[in-house]
Each structure stands twice: as structure tokens, then as C-alpha cells.
C-alpha atoms as a PDB file:
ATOM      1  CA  UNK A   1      80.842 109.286 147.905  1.00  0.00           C
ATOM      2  CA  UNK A   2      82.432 106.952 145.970  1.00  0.00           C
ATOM      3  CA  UNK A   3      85.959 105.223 147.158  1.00  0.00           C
ATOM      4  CA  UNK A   4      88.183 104.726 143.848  1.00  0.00           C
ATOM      5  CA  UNK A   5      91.540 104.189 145.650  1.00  0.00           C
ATOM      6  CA  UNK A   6      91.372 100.258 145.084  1.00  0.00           C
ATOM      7  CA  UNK A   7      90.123 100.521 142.029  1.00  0.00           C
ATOM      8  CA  UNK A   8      92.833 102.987 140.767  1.00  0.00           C
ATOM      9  CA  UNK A   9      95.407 101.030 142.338  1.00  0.00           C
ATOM     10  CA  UNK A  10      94.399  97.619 140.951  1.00  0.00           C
ATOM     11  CA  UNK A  11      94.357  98.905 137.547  1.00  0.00           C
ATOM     12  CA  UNK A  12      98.186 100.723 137.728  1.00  0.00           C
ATOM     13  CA  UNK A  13      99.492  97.360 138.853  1.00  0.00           C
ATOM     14  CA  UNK A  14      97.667  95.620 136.309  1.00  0.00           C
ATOM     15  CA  UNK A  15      99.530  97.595 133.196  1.00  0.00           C
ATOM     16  CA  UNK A  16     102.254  97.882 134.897  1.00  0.00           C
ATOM     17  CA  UNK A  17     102.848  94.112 135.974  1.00  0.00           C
ATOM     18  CA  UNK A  18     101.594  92.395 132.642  1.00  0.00           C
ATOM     19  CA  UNK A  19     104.320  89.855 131.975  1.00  0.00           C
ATOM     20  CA  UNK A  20     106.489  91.057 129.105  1.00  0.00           C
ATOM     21  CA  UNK A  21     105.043  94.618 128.784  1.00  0.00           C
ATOM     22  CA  UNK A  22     107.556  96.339 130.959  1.00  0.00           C
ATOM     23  CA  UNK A  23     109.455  93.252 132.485  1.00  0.00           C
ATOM     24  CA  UNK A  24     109.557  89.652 132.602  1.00  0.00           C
ATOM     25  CA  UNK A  25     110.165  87.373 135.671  1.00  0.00           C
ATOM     26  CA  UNK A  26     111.680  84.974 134.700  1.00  0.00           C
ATOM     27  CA  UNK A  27     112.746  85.248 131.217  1.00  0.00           C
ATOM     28  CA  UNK A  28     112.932  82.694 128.683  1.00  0.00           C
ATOM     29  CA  UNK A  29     116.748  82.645 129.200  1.00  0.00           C
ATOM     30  CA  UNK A  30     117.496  84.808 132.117  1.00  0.00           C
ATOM     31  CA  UNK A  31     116.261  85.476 135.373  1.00  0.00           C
ATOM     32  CA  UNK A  32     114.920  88.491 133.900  1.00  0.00           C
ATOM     33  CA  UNK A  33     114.175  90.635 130.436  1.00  0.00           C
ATOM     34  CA  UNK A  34     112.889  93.917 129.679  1.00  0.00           C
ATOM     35  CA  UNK A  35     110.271  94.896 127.015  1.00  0.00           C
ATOM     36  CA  UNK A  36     110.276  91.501 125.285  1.00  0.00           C
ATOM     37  CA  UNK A  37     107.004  91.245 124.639  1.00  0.00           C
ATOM     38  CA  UNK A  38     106.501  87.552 125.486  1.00  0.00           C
ATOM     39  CA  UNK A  39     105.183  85.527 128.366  1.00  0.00           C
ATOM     40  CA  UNK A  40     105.288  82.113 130.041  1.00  0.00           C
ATOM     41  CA  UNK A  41     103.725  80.137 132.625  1.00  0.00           C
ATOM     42  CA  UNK A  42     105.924  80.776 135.048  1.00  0.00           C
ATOM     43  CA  UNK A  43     105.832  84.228 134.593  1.00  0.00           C
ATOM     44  CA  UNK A  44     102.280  84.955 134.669  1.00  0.00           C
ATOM     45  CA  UNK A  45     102.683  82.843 138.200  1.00  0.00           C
ATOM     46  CA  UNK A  46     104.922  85.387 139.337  1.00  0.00           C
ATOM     47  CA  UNK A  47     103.500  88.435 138.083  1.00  0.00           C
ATOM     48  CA  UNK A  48     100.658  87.088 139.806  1.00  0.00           C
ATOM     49  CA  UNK A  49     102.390  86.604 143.258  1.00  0.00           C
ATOM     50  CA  UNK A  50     103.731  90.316 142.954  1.00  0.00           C
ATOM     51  CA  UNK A  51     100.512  91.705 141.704  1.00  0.00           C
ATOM     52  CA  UNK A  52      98.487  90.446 145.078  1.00  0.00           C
ATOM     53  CA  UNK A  53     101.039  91.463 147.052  1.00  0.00           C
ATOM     54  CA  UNK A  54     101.511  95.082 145.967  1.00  0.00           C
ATOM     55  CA  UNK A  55      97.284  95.223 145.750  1.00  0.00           C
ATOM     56  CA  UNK A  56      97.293  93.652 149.462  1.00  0.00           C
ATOM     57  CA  UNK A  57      99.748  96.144 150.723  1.00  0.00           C
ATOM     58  CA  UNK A  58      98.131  99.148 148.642  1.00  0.00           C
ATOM     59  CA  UNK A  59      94.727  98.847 149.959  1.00  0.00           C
ATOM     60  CA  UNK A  60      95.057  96.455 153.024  1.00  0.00           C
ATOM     61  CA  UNK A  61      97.905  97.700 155.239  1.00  0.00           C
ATOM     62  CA  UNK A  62      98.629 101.663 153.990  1.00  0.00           C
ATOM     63  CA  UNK A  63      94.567 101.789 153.407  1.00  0.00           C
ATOM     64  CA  UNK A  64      94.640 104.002 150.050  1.00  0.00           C
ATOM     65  CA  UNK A  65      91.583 105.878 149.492  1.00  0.00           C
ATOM     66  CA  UNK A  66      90.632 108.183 146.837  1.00  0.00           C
ATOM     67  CA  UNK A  67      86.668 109.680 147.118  1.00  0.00           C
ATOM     68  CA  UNK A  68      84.843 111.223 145.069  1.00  0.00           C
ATOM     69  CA  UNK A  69      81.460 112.829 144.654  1.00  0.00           C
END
């Protein structure tokens, strides 16, 4: 029996919190852009800070499991 909660989870956050895809943090301009399609530094920092966060919470503290098998 396989546990595929983390791995699910990590991979949703992943597409969902590339910088630029959906939404940028910070922009190159504003605090914040949507669907631009570009990236910086400072947001792949952030992105980063949110991503282990949400991952930490996800598997850590609400303890998301999905078995298989």
C-alpha cells in the first residue's frame, strides 16, 4: 500500500505556484501580475517560501494521505 498524498500534493503546488504561470509575486512593476509569463529572482524566492509552506501544512500538520494498492 502505497501513500501518494505527498506526492499528489507536491506536484498540484508545483503547477500551480510556478512563477508567472498563474501569478507572479512580485511583478516586474507591481506587487503582483497575472498570467505574464515571466519570472524573476525574487519571485522564484517567494514562490518558493509559499510552496514549502503550503507542502509543510499539506502533509505535516492536516497529514494528507491518499493509498493505494
Amino acid at each position: 500500500m502505497a501513500d501518494w498524498g505527498p506526492v499528489v500534493v507536491a506536484v498540484i503546488l508545483f503547477v500551480l505556484l510556478t512563477p508567472g504561470l498563474l501569478v507572479q509575486i512580485p511583478a516586474r512593476g507591481r506587487i503582483i501580475e497575472f498570467g505574464n509569463m515571466h519570472t524573476s529572482g525574487a519571485s522564484i524566492l517567494v514562490h518558493t517560501i509559499i510552496y514549502f509552506g503550503l507542502i509543510t501544512i499539506f502533509t505535516i500538520v492536516i497529514r494528507l494521505h491518499i493509498y493505494t494498492g
